[in-house]
N, C-alpha and C. Protein backbone atom coordinates (compact mmCIF):
# COMPACT_ATOMS: atom_id res chain seq x y z
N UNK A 1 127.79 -75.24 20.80
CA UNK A 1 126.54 -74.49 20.62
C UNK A 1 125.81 -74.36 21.95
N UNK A 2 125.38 -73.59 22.00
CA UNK A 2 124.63 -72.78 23.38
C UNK A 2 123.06 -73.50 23.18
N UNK A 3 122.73 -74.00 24.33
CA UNK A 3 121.68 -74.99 24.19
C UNK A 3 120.26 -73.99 25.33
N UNK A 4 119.23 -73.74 24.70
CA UNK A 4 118.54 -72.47 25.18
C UNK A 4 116.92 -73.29 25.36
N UNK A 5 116.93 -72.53 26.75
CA UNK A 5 114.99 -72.89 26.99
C UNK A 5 114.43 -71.20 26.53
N UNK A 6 113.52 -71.64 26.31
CA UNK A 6 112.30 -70.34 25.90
C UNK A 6 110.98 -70.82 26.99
N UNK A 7 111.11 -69.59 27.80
CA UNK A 7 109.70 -69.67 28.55
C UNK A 7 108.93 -68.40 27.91
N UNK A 8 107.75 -68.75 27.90
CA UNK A 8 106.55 -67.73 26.96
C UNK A 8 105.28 -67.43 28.01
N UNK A 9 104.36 -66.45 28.58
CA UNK A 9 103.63 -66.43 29.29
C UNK A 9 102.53 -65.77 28.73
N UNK A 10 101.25 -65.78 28.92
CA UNK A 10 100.18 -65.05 28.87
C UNK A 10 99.06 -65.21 29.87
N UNK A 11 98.38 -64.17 30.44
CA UNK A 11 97.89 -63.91 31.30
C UNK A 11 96.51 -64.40 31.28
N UNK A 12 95.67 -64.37 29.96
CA UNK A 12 94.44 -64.92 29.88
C UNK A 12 93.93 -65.98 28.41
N UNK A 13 93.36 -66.59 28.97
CA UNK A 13 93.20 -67.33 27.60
C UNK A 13 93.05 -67.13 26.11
N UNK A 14 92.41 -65.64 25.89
CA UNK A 14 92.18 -64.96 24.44
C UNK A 14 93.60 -63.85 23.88
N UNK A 15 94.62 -64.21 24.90
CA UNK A 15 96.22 -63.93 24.45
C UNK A 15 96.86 -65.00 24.02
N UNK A 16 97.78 -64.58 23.06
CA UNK A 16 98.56 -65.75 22.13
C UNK A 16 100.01 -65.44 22.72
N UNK A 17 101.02 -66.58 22.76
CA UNK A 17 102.37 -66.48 23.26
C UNK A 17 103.09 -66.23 21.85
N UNK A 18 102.47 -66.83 20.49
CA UNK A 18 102.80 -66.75 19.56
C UNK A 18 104.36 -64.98 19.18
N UNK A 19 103.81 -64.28 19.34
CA UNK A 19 104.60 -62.83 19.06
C UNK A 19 106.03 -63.23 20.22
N UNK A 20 105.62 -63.67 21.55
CA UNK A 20 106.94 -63.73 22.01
C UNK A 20 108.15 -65.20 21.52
N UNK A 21 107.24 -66.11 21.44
CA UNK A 21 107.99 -67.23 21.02
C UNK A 21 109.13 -66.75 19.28
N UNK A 22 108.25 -65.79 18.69
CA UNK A 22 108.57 -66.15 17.02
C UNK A 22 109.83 -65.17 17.03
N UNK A 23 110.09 -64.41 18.23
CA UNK A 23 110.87 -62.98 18.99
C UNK A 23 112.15 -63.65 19.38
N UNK A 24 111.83 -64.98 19.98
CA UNK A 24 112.89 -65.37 20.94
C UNK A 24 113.14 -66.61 20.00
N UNK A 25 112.87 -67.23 19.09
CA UNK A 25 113.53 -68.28 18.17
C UNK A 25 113.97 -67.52 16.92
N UNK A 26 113.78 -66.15 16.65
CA UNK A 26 114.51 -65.41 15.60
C UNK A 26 115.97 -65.10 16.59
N UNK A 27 115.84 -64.81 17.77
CA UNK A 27 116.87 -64.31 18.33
C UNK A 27 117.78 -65.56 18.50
N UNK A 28 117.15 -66.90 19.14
CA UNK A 28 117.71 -68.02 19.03
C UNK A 28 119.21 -68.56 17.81
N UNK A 29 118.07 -68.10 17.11
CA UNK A 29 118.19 -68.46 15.43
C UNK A 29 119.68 -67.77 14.86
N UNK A 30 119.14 -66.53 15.30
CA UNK A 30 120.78 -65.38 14.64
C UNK A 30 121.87 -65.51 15.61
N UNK A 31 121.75 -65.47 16.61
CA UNK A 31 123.30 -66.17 18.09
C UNK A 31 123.47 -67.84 17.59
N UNK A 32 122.65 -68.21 17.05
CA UNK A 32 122.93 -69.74 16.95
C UNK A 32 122.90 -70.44 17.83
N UNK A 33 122.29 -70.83 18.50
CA UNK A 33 121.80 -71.20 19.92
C UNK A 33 121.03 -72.38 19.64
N UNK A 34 121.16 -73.59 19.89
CA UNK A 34 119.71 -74.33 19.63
C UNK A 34 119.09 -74.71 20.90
N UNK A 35 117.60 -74.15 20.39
CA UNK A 35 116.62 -74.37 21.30
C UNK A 35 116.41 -76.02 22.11
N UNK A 36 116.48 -76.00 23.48
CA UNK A 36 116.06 -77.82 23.71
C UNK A 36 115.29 -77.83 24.06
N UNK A 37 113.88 -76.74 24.31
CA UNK A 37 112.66 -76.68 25.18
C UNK A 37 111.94 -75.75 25.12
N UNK A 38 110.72 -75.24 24.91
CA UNK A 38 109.75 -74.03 24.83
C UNK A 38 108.84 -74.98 26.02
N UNK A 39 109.07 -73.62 27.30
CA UNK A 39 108.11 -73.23 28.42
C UNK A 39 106.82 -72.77 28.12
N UNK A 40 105.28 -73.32 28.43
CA UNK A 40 104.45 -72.14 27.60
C UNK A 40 103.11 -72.22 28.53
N UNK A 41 102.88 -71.06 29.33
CA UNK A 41 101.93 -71.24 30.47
C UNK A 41 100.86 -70.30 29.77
N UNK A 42 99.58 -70.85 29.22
CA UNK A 42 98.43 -69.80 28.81
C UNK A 42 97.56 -69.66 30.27
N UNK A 43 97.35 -68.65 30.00
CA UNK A 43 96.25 -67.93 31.21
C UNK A 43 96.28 -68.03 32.48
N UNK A 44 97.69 -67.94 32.70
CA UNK A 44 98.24 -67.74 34.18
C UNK A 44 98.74 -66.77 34.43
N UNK A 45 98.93 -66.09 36.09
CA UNK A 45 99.06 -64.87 36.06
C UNK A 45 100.43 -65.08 36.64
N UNK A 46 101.48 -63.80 36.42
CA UNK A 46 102.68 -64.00 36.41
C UNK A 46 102.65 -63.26 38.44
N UNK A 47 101.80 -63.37 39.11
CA UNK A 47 101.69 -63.21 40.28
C UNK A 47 101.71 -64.44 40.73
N UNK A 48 101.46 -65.75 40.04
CA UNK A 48 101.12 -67.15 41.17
C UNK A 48 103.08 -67.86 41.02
N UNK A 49 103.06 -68.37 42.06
CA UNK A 49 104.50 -69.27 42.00
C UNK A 49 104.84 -69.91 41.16
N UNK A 50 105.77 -70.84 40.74
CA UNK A 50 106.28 -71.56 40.28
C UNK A 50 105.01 -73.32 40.70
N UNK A 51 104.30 -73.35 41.58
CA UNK A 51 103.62 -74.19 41.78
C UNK A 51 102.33 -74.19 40.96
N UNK A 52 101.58 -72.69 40.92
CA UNK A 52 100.56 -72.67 40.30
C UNK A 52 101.12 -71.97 38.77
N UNK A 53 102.17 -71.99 38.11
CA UNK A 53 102.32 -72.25 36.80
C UNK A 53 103.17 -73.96 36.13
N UNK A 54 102.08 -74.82 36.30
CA UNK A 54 102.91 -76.08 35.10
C UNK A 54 104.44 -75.82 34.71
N UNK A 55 104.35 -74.79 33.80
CA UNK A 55 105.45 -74.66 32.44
C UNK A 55 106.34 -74.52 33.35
N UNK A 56 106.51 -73.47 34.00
CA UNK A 56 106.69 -72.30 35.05
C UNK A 56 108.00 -73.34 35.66
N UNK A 57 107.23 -74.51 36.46
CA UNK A 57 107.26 -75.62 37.55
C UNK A 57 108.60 -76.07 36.57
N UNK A 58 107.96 -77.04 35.59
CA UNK A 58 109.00 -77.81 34.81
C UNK A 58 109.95 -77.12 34.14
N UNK A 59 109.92 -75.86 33.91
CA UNK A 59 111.41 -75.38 33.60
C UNK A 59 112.74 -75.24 34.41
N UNK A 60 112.14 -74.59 36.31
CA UNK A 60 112.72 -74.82 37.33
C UNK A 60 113.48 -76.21 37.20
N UNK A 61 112.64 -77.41 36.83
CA UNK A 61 113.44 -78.64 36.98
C UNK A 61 114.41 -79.25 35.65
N UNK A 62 113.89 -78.18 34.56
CA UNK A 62 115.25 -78.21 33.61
C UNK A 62 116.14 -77.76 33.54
N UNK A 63 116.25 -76.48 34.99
CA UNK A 63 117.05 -75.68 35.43
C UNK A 63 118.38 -76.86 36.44
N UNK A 64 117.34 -76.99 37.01
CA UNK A 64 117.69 -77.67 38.11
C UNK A 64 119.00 -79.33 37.43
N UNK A 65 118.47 -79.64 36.35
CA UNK A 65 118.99 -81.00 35.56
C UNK A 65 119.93 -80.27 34.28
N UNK A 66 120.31 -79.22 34.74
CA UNK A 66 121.21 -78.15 33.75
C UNK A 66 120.73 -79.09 32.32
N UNK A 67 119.85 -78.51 32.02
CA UNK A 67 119.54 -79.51 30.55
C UNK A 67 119.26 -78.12 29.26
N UNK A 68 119.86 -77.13 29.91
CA UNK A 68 120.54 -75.87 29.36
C UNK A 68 121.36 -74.90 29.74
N UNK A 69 122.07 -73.99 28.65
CA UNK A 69 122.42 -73.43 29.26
C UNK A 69 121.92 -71.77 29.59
N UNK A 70 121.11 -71.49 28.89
CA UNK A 70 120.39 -70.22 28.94
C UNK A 70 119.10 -70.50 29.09
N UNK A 71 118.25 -69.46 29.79
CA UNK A 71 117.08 -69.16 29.70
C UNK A 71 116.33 -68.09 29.43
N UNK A 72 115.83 -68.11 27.48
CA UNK A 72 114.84 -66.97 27.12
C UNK A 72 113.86 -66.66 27.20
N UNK A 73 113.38 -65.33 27.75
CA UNK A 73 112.30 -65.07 27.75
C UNK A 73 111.58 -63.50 27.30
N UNK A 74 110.75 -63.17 26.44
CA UNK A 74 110.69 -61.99 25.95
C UNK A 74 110.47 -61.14 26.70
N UNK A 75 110.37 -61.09 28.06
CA UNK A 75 110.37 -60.36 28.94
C UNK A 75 110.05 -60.49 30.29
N UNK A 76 110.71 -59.57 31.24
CA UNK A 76 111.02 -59.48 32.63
C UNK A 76 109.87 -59.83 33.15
N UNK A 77 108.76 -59.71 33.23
CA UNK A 77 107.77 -59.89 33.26
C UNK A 77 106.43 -60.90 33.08
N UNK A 78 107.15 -61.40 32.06
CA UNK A 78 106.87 -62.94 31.73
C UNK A 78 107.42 -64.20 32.80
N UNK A 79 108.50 -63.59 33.54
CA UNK A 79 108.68 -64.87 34.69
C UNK A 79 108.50 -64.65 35.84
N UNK A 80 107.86 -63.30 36.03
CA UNK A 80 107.10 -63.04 37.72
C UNK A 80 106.50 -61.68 38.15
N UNK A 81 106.25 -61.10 38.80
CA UNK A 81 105.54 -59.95 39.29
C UNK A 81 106.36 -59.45 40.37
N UNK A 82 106.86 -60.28 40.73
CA UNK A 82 107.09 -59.96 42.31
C UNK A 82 109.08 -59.96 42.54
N UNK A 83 109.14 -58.56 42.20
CA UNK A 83 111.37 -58.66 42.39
C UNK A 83 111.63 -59.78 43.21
N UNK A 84 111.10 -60.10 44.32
CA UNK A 84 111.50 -61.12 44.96
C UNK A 84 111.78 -62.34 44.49
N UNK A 85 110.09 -63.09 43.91
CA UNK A 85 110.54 -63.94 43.97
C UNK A 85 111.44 -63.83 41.98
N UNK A 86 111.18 -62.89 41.48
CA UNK A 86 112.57 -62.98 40.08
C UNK A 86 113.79 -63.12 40.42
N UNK A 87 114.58 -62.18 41.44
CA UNK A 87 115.62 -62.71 42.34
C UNK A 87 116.02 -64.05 42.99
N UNK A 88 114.59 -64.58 43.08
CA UNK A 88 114.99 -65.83 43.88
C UNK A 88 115.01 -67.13 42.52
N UNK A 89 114.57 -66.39 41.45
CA UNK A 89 114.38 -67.27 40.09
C UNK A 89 115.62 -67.10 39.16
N UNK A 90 116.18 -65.96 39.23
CA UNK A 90 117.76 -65.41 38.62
C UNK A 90 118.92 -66.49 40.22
N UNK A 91 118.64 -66.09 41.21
CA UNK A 91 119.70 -67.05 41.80
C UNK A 91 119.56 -68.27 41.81
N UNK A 92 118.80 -69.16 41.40
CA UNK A 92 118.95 -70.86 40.99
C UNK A 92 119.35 -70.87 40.03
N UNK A 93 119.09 -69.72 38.72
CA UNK A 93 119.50 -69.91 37.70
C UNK A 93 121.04 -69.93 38.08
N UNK A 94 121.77 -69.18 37.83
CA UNK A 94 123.09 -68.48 38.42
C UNK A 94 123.88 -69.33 39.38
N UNK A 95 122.92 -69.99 40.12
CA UNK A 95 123.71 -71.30 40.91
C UNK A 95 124.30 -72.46 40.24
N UNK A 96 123.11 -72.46 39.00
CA UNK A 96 123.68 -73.93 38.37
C UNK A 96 124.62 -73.52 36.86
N UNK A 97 124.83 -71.77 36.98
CA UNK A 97 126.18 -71.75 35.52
C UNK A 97 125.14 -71.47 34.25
N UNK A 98 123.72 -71.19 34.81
CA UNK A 98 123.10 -71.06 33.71
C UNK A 98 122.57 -69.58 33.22
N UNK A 99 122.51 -69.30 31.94
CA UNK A 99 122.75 -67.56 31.84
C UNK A 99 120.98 -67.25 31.93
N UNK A 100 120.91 -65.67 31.82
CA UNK A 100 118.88 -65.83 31.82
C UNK A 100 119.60 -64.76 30.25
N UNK A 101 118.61 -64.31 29.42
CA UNK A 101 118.22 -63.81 27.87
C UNK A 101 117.09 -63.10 28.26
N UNK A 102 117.12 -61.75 28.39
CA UNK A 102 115.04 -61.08 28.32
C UNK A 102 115.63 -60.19 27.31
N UNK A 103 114.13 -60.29 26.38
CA UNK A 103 114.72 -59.86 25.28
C UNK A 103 114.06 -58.32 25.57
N UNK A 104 113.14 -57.80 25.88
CA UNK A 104 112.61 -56.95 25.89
C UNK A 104 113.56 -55.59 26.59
N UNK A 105 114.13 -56.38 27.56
CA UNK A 105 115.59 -55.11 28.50
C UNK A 105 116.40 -55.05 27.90
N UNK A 106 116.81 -56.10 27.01
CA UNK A 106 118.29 -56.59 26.20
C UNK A 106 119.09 -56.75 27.28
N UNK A 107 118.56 -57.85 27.84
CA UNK A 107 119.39 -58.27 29.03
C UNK A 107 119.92 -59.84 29.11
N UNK A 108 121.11 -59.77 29.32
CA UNK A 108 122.01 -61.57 28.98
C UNK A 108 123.28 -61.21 29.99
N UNK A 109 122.74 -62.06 31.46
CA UNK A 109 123.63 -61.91 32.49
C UNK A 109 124.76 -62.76 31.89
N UNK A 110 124.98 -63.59 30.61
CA UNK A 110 126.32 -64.18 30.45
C UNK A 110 127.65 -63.00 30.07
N UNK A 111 127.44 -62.11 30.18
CA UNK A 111 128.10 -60.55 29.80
C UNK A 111 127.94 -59.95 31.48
N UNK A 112 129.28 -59.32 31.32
CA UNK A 112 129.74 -58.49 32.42
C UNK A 112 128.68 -57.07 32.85
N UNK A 113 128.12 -56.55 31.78
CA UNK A 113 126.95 -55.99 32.29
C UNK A 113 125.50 -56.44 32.84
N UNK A 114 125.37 -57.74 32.27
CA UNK A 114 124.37 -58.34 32.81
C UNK A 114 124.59 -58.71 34.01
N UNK A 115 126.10 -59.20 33.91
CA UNK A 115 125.96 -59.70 35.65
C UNK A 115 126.03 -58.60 36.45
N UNK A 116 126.11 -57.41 36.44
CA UNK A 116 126.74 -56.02 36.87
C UNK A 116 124.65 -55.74 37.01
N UNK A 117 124.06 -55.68 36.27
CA UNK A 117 122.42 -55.56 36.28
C UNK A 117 121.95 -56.50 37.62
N UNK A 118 122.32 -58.07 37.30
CA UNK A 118 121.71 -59.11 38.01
C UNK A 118 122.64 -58.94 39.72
N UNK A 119 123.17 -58.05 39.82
CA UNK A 119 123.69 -57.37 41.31
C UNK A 119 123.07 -57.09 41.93
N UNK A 120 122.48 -55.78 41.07
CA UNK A 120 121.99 -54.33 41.25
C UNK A 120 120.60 -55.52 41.79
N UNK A 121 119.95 -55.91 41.04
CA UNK A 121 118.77 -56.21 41.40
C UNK A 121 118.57 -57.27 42.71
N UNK A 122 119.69 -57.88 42.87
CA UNK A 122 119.44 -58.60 44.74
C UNK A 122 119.33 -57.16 45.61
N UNK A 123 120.34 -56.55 45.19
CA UNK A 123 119.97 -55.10 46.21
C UNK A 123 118.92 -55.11 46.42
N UNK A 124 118.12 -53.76 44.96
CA UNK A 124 116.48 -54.02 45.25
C UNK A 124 115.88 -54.88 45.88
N UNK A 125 116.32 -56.22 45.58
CA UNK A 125 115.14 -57.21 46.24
C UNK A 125 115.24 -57.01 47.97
N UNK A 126 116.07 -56.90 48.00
CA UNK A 126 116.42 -56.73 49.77
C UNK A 126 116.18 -56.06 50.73
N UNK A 127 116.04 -54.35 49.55
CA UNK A 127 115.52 -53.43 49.77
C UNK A 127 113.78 -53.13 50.20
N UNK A 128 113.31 -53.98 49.07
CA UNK A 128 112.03 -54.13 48.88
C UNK A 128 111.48 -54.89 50.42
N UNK A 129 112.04 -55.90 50.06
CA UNK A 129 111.46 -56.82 51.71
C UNK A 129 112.09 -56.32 52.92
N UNK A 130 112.89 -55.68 53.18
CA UNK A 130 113.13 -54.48 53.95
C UNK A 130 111.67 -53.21 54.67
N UNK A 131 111.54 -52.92 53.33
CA UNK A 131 110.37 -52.14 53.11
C UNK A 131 108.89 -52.48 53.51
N UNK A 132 108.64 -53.89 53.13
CA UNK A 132 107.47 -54.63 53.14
C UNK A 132 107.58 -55.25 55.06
N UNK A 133 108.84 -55.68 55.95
CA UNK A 133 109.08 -55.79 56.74
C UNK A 133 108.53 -54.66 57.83
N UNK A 134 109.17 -53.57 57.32
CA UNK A 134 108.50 -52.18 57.68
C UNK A 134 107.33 -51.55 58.31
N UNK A 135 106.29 -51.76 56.96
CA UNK A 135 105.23 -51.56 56.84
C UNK A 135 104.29 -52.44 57.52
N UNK A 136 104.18 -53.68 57.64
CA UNK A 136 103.87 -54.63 58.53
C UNK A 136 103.96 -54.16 60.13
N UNK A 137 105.62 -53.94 60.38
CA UNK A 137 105.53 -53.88 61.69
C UNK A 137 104.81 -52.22 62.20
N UNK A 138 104.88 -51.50 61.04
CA UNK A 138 103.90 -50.05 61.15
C UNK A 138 102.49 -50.20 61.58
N UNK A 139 102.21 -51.26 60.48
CA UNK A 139 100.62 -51.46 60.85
C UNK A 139 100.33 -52.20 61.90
N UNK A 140 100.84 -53.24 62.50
CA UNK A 140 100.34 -53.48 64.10
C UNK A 140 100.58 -52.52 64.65
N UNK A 141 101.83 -51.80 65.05
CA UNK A 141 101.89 -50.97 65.98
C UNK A 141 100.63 -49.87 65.73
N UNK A 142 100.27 -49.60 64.56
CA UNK A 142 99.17 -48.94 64.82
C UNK A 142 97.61 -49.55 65.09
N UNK A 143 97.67 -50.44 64.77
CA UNK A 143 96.83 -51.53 65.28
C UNK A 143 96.66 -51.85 66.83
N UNK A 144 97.31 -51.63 67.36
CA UNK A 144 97.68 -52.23 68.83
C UNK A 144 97.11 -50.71 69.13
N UNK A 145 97.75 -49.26 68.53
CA UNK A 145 97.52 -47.86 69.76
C UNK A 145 96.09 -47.95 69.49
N UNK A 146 95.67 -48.25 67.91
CA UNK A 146 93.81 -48.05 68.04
C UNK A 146 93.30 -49.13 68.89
N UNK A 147 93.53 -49.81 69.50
CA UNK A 147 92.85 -50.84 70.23
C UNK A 147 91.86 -52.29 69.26
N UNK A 148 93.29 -52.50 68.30
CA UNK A 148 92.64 -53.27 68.04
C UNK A 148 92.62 -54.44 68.25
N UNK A 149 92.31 -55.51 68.76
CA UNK A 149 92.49 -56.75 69.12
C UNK A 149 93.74 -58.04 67.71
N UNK A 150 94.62 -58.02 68.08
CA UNK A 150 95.54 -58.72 66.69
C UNK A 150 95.48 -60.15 66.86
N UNK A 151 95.51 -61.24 65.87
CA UNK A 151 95.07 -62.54 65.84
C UNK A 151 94.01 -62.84 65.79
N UNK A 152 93.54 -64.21 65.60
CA UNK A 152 92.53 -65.04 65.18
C UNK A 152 91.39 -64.83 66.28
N UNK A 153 89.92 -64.24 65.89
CA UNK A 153 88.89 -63.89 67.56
C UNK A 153 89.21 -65.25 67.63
N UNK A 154 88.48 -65.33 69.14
CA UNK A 154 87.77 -66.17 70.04
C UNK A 154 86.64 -67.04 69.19
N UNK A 155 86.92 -68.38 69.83
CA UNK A 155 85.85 -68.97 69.24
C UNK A 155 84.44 -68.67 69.23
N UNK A 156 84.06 -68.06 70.34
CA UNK A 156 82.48 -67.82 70.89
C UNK A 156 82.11 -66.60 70.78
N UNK A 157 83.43 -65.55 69.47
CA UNK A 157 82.93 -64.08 69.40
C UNK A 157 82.02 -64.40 68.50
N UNK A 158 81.50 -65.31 67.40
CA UNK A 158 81.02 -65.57 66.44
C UNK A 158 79.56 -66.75 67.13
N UNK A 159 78.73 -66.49 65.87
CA UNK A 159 77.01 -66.98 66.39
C UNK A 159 77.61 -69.05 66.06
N UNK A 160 78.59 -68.72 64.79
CA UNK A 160 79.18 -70.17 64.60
C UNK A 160 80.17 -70.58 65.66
N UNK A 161 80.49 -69.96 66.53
CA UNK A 161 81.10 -70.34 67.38
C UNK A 161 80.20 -70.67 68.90
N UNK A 162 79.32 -70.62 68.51
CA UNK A 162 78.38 -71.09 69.42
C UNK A 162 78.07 -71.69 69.55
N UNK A 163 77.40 -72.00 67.94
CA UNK A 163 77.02 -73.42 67.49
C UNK A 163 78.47 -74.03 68.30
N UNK A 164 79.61 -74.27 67.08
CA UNK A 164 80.34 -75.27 67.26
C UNK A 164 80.65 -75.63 68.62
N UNK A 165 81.11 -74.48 69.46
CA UNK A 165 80.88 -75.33 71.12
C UNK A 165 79.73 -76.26 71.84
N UNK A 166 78.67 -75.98 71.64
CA UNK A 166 77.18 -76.44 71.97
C UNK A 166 77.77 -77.69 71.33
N UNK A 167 77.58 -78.14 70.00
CA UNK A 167 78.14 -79.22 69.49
C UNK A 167 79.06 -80.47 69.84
N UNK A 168 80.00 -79.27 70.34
CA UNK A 168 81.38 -80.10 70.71
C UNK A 168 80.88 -80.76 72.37
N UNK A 169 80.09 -79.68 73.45
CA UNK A 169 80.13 -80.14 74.09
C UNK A 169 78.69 -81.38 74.33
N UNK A 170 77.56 -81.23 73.24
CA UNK A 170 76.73 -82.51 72.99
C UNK A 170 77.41 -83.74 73.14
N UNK A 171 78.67 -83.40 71.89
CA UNK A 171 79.11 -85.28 71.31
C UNK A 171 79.87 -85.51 72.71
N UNK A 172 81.16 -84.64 73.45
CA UNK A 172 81.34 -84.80 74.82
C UNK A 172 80.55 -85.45 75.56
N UNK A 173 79.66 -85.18 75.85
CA UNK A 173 78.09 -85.62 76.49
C UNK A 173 77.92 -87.07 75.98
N UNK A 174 78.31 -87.21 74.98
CA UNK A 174 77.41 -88.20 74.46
C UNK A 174 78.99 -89.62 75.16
N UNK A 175 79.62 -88.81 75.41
CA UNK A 175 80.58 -90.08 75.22
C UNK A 175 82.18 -90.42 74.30
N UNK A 176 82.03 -89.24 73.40
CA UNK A 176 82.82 -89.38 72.62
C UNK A 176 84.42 -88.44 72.83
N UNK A 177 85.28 -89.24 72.41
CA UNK A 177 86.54 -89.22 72.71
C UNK A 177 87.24 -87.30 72.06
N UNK A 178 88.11 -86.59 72.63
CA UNK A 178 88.59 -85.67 71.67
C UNK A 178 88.88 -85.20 70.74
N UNK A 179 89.57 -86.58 69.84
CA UNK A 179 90.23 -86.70 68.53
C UNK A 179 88.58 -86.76 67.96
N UNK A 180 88.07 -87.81 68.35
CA UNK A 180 86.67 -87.99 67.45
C UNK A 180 86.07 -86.82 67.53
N UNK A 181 85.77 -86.00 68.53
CA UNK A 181 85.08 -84.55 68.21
C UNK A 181 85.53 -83.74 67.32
N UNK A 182 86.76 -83.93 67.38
CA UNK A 182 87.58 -82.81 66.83
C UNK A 182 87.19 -83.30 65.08
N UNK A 183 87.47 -84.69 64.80
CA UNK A 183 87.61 -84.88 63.37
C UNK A 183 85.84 -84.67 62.53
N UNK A 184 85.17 -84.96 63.68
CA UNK A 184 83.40 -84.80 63.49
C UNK A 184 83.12 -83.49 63.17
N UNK A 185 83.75 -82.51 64.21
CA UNK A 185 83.42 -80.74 64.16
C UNK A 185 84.04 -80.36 63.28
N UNK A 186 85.20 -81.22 62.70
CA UNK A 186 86.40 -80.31 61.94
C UNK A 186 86.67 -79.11 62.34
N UNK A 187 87.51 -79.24 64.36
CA UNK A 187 88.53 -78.02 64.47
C UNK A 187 89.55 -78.91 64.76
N UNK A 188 90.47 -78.65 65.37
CA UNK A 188 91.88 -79.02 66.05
C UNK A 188 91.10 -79.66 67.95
N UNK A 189 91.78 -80.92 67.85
CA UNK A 189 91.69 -81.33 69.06
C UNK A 189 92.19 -80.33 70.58
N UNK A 190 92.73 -79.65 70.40
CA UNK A 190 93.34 -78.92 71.04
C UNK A 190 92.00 -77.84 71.19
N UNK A 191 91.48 -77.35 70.60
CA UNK A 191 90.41 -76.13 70.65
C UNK A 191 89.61 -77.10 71.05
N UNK A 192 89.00 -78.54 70.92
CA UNK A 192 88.02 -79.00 71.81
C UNK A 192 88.44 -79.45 73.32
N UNK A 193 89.82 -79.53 73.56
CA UNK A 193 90.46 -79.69 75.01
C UNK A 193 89.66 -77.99 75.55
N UNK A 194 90.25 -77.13 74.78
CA UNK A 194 90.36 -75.66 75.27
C UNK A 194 88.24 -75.62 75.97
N UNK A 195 87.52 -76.43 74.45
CA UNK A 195 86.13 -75.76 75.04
C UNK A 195 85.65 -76.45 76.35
N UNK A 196 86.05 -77.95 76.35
CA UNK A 196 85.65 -78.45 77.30
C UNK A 196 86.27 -78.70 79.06
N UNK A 197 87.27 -77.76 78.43
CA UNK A 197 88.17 -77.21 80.07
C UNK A 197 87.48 -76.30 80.55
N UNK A 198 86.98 -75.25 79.69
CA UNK A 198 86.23 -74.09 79.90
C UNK A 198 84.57 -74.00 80.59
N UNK A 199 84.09 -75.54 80.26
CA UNK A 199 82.96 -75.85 81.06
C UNK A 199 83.45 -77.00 82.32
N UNK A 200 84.33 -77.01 82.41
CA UNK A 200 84.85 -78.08 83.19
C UNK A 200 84.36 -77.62 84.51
């Protein structure tokens, strides 16, 4: 018997997972499959990682402890936003022999069309960050012809950066060591080397 996780998602707290769970244990139910785990993240958005979803987190590690062999979910959508990182969530699966189930595509990479689907879609993904690679390096370069300055300003373009030098170079004054300025001002020891070279 085919031993199956169910991950279930909803986006805000006044949504019920209820309709996808009762979807994916009827489907369970008729393949004969028994369930060893229901995933169930309320009011998380299928944009945050695997870190900022719980369920999300611990299914990865039932993935990871092959403590199934499929993973259902009523839809594509329910396990991410982003082709990337679903690609990068279909290849751990797929690493460890384990099939994915969305019920909503009628999609079950344990079938020669699914795996023929779960192809097609590393393409896309590759494609995509290809694309996003792109566009990035578009926008500095146009960034750079308008004259725009790229990276983090200067400490002293800002009225708080005024303050914080004046500051830094008081406790200096006063006696006190780099690391200690640095951990007092809360910047990087290194930016209080930088201010007090600069009045040096």
């Amino acid at each position: 018997m085919k031993r199956v996780a169910l991950y279930a998602r909803v986006s805000t707290d006044g949504q019920t997972t209820e309709n996808q769970l009762r979807e994916l244990r009827e489907t369970a139910k008729r393949h004969g499959w028994e369930i060893t785990g229901e995933f169930i993240d309320r009011g998380i958005s299928g944009a945050k990682g695997k870190e900022g979803r719980p369920q999300f987190n611990a299914l990865h590690t039932a993935i990871a402890r092959k403590e199934c062999d499929l993973v259902a979910a009523w839809s594509v959508d329910r396990l991410g936003r982003s082709l990337k990182d679903l690609v990068d969530f279909l290849g751990q699966v797929h690493a460890k022999g384990i099939g994915l189930y969305l019920h909503q595509q009628g999609l079950d990479t344990t079938t020669p069309a699914g795996k023929a689907l779960f192809g097609m879609m590393g393409v896309f993904a590759e494609f995509e960050r290809a694309m996003i690679q792109e566009r990035v390096k578009a926008g500095l370069s146009r960034a750079k012809a308008n004259g725009t300055r790229l990276g983090r300003p200067p400490l002293a373009a800002s009225a708080d950066g005024l303050k914080v030098q004046r500051r830094v170079l008081d406790l200096r004054k006063s006696g006190l060591g780099m690391c200690a300025i640095a951990e007092k001002v809360g910047i990087s020891s290194r930016t209080v080397m930088k201010i007090v070279a600069a009045t040096a």
